[in-house]
Protein backbone atom coordinates (compact mmCIF):
# COMPACT_ATOMS: atom_id res chain seq x y z
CA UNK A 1 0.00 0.00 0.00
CA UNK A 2 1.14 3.57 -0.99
CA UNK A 3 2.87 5.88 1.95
CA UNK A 4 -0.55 8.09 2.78
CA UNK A 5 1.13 11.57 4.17
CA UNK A 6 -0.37 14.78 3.60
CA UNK A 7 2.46 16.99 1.90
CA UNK A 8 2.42 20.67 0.66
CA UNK A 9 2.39 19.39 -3.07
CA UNK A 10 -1.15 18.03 -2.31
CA UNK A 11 -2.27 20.69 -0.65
CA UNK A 12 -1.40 22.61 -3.79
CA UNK A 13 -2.90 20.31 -6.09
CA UNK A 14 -6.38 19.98 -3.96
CA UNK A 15 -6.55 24.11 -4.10
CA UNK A 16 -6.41 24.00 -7.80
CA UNK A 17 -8.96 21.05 -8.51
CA UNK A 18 -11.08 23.15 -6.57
CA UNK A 19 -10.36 26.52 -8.43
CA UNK A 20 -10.69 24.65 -11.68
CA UNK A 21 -14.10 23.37 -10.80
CA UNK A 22 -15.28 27.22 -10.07
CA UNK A 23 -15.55 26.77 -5.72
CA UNK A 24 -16.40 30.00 -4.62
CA UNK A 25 -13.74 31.82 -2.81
CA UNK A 26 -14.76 31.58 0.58
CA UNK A 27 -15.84 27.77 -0.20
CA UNK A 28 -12.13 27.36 -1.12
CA UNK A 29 -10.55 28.81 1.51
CA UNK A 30 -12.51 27.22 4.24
CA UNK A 31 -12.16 23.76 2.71
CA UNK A 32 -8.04 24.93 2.54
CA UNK A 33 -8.17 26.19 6.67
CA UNK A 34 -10.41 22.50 6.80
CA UNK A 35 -7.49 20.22 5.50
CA UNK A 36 -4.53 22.48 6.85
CA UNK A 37 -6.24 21.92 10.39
CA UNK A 38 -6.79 17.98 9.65
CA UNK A 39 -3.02 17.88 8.40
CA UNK A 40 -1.70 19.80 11.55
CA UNK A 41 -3.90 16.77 13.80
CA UNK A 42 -2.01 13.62 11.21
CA UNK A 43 1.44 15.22 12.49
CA UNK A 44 2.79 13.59 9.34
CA UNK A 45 1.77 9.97 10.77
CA UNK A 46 0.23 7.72 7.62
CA UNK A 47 -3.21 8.29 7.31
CA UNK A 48 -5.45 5.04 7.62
CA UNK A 49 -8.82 4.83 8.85
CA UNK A 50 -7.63 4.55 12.36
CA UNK A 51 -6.47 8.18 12.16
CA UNK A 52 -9.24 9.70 10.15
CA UNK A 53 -12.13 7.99 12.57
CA UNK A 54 -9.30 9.34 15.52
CA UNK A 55 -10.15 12.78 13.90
CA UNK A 56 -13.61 11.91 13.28
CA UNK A 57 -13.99 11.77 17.18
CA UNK A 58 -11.80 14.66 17.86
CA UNK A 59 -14.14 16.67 16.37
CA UNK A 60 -17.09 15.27 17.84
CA UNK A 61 -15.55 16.68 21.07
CA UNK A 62 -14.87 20.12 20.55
CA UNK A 63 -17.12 21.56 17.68
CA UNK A 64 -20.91 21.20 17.47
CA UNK A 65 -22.00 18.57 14.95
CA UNK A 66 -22.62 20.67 11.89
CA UNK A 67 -19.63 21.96 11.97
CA UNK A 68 -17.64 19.06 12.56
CA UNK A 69 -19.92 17.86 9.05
CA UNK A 70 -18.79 20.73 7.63
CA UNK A 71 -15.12 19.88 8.37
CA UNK A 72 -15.86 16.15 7.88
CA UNK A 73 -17.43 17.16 3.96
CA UNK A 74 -14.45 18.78 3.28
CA UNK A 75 -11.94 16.00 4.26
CA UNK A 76 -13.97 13.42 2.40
CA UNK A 77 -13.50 15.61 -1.04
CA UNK A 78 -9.69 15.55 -0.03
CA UNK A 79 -9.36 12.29 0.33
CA UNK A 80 -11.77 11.59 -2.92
CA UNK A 81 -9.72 13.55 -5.20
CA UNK A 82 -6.40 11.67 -4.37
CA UNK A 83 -8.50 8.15 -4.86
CA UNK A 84 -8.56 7.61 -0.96
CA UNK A 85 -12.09 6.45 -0.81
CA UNK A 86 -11.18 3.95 1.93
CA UNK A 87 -10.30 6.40 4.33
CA UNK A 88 -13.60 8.65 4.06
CA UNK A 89 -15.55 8.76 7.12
CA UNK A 90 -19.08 9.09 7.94
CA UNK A 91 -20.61 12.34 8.95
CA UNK A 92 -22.55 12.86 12.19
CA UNK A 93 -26.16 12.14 11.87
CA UNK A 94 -28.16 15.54 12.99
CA UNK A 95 -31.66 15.99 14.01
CA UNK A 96 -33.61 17.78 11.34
CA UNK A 97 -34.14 20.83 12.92
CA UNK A 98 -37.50 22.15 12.93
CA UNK A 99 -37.20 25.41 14.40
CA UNK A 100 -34.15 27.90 14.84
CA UNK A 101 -32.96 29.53 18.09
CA UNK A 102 -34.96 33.30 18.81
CA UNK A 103 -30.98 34.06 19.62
CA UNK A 104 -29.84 34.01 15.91
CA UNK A 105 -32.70 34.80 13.53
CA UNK A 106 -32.55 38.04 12.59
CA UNK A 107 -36.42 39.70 12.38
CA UNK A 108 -37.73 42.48 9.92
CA UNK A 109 -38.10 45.08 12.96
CA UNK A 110 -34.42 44.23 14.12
CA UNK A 111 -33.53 44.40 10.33
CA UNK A 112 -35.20 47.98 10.40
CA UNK A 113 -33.53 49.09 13.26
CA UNK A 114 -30.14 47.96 11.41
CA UNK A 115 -30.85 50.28 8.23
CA UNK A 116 -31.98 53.06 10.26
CA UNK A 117 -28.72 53.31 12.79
CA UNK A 118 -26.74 53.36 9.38
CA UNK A 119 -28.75 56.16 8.33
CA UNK A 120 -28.20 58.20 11.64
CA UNK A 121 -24.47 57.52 11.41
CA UNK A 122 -24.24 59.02 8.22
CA UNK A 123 -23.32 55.62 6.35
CA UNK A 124 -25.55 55.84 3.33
CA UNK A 125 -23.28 53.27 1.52
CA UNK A 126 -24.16 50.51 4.14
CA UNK A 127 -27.18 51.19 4.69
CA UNK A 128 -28.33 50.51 1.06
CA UNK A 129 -25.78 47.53 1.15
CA UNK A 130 -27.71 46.04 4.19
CA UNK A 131 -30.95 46.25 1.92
CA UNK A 132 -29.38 45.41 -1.21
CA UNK A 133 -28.43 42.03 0.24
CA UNK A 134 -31.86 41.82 1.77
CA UNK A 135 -33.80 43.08 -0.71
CA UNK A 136 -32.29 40.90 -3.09
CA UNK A 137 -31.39 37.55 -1.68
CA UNK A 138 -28.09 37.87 -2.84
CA UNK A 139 -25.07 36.22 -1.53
CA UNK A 140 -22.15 38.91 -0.29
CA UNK A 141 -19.57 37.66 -3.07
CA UNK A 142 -22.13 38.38 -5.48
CA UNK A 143 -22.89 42.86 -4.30
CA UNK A 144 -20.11 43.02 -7.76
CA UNK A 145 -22.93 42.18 -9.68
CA UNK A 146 -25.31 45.43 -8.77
CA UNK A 147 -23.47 47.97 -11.12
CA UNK A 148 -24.76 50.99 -12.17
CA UNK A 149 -25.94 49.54 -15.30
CA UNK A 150 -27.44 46.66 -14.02
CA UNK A 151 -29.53 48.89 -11.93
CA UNK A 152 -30.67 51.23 -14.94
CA UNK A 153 -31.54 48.07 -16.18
CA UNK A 154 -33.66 47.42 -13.21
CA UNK A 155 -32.17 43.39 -12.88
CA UNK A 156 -28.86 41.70 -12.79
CA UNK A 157 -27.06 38.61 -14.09
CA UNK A 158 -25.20 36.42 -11.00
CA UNK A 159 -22.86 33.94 -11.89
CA UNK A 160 -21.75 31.95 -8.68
CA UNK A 161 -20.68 27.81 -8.54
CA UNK A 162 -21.06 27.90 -12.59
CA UNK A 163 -24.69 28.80 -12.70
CA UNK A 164 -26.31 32.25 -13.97
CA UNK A 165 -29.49 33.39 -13.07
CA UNK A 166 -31.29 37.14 -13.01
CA UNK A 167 -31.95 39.14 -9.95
CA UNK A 168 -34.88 42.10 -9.99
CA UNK A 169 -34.26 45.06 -8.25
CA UNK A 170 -37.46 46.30 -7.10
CA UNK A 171 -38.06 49.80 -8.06
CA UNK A 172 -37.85 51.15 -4.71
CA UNK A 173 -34.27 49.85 -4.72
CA UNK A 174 -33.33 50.82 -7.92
CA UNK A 175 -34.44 54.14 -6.92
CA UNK A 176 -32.37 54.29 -3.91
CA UNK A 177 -29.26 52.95 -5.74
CA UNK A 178 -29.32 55.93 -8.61
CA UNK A 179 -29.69 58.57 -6.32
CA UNK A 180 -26.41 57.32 -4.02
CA UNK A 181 -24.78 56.82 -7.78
CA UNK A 182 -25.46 60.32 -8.70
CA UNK A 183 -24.72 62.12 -5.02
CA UNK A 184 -21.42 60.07 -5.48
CA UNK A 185 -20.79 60.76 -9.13
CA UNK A 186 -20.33 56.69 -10.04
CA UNK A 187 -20.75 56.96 -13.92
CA UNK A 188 -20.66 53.25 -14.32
CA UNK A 189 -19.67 49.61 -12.84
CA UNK A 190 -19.53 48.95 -9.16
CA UNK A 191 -21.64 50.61 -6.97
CA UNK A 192 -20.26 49.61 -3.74
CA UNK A 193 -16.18 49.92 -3.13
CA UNK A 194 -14.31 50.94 -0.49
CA UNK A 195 -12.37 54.20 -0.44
CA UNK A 196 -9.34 52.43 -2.31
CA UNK A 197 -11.94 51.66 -5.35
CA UNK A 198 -12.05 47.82 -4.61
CA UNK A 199 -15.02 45.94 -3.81
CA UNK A 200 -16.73 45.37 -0.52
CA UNK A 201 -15.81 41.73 0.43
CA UNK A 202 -17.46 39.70 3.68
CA UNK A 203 -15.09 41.14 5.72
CA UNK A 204 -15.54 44.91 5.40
CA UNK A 205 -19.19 44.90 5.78
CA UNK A 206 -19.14 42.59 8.42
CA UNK A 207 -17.36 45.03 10.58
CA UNK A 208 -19.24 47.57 9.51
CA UNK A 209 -22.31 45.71 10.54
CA UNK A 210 -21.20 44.87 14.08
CA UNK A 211 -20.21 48.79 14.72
CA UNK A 212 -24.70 48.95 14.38
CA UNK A 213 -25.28 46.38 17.00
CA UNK A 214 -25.57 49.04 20.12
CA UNK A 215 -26.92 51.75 18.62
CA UNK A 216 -29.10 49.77 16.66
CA UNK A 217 -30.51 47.70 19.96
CA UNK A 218 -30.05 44.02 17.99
CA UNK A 219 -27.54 41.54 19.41
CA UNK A 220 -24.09 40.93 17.82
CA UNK A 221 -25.17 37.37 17.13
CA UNK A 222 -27.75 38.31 14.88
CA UNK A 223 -25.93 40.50 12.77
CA UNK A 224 -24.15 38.79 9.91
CA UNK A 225 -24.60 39.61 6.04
CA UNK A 226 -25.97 36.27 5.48
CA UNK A 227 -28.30 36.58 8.15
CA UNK A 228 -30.30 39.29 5.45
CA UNK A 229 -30.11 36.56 2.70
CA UNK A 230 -31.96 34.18 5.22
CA UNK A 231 -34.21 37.04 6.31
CA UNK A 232 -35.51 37.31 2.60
CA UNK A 233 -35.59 33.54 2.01
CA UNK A 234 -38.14 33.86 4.52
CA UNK A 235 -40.17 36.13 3.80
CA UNK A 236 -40.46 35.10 0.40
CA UNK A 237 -40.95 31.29 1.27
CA UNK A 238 -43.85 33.54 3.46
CA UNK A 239 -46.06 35.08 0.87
CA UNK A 240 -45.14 32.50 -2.11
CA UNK A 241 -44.56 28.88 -0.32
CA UNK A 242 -42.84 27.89 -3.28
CA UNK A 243 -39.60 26.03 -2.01
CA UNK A 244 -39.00 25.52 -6.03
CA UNK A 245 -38.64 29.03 -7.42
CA UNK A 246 -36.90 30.37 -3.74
CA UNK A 247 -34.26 27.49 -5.08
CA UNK A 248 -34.05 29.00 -7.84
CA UNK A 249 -33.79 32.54 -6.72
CA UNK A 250 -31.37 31.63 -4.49
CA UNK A 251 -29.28 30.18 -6.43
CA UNK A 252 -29.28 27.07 -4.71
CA UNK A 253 -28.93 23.52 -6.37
CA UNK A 254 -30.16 21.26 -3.72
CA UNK A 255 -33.45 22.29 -2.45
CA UNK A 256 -32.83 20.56 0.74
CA UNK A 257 -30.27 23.62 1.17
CA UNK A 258 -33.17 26.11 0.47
CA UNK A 259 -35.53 24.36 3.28
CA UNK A 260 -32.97 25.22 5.88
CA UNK A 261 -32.99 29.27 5.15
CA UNK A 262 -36.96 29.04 5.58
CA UNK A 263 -36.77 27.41 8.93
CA UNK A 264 -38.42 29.95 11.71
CA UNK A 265 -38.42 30.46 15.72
CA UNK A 266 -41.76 28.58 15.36
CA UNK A 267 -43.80 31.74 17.11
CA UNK A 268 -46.02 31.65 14.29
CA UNK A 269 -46.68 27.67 15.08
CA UNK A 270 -46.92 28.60 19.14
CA UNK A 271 -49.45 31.36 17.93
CA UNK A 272 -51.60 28.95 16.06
CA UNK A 273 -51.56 25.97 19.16
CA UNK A 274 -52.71 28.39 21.12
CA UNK A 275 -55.49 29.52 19.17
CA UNK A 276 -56.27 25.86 18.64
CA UNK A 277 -58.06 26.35 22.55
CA UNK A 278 -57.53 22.04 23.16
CA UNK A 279 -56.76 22.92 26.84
CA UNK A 280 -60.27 22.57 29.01
């Protein structure tokens, strides 16, 4: 049997499968942090399925099981691509979860209170990013896709994972988004860059989003950009209850994927048992 170590020619090879087969940046670099960390744990010891179920249980320990999955997922497509399949291990089996914790979904009020401490602070640019992303259901990576012309145009074209689809911008949007184009003289392309003329990555409005927390009165573990894209799966799945087309939308290719951004606190389910009057 070959020698199974992890080396730094592997590591290289395994980042460029993935770039090849169009991983989204932050996809790539948190299946890259994923193997580094599994590497670090193999010490350079051959890898057999000892080891890996070793891991396997390491990470059972210390993370919480989805995101030892996620860790898990990413191993497995390591170990795939070199023709391991021996070694994969099974993920942790999770309990469909029916409801989400009141702590971390993110409500329209709270959302509200979010656009409207931007707005007091003067930060016009993340304030309409905030309801771009929300307004939209748009993935962060994908804000380079509202340009100036796409907004004109009153829809835009998002190409993520090798798949294109259109966005609308509602016209209240669009409205917002040509008067911040011309107060800030943007004649074409991007609409939001930072102050060096790049684009506003995860990281930039992330922080910008936490600085809102206090004044805004919404806890720090609400506010995430991603948490807006699950805030308008929501209220879509809402009005529409079409899991299909909110796929779709989305941009997602597994609708199982979709089912977990429509999952609520269940208040509207307590609301409805208790108007059931059962209790004599």
């Amino acid at each position: 049997m070959e020698n199974r170590i992890i080396t730094a020619a592997m590591l290289h090879s395994f980042r460029d499968h993935l770039t090849e087969n169009e991983k989204a940046s932050a996809t790539l670099e948190k299946y890259m942090r994923d193997i580094r960390f599994f590497a670090e744990f193999a010490a350079n010891r051959l890898l057999d399925k000892s080891l890996v179920l070793e891991y396997k249980a390491h990470l059972g320990q210390n993370y919480a099981p989805r995101s030892a999955n996620s860790m898990l997922a990413a191993l497995n497509s390591f170990l795939r691509f070199f023709g391991w399949f021996d070694l994969c291990p099974k993920q942790f089996k999770l309990q469909k979860e029916v409801y989400c914790s009141e702590d971390k979904e993110l409500t329209k009020s709270e959302y509200a209170a979010l656009v409207r401490a931007a707005e007091k602070e003067k930060n016009k640019r993340l304030s309409l990013v905030v309801q771009t992303i929300c307004g939209t259901g748009i993935r962060v990576s994908e804000l380079q896709c509202i340009t100036l012309e796409a907004v004109k145009k009153g829809e835009a074209l998002v190409s993520c994972k090798g798949k294109t689809r259109k966005i609308f911008i509602v016209q209240a949007l669009r409205s917002k988004l040509l008067r911040y184009a011309a107060e800030n003289k943007i004649l074409t392309g991007l609409l939001f860059v930072t102050q060096g003329g790049k684009p506003l990555n995860r990281s930039n409005i992330w922080k910008e989003m936490k600085k809102l927390c206090q004044s805004a009165g919404v806890s720090p573990q609400k506010v995430f950009p991603h948490n807006l894209r699950h805030l308008f799966a929501r209220t879509f799945y809402g009005i529409e209850k079409d899991i299909a087309k909110l796929a779709d939308i989305l941009g997602h290719s597994n609708i199982n994927t979709t089912r977990l951004y429509t999952i609520t606190t269940g208040a509207e389910h307590r609301r409805k048992l208790e108007n059931m009057k059962l209790i004599l």
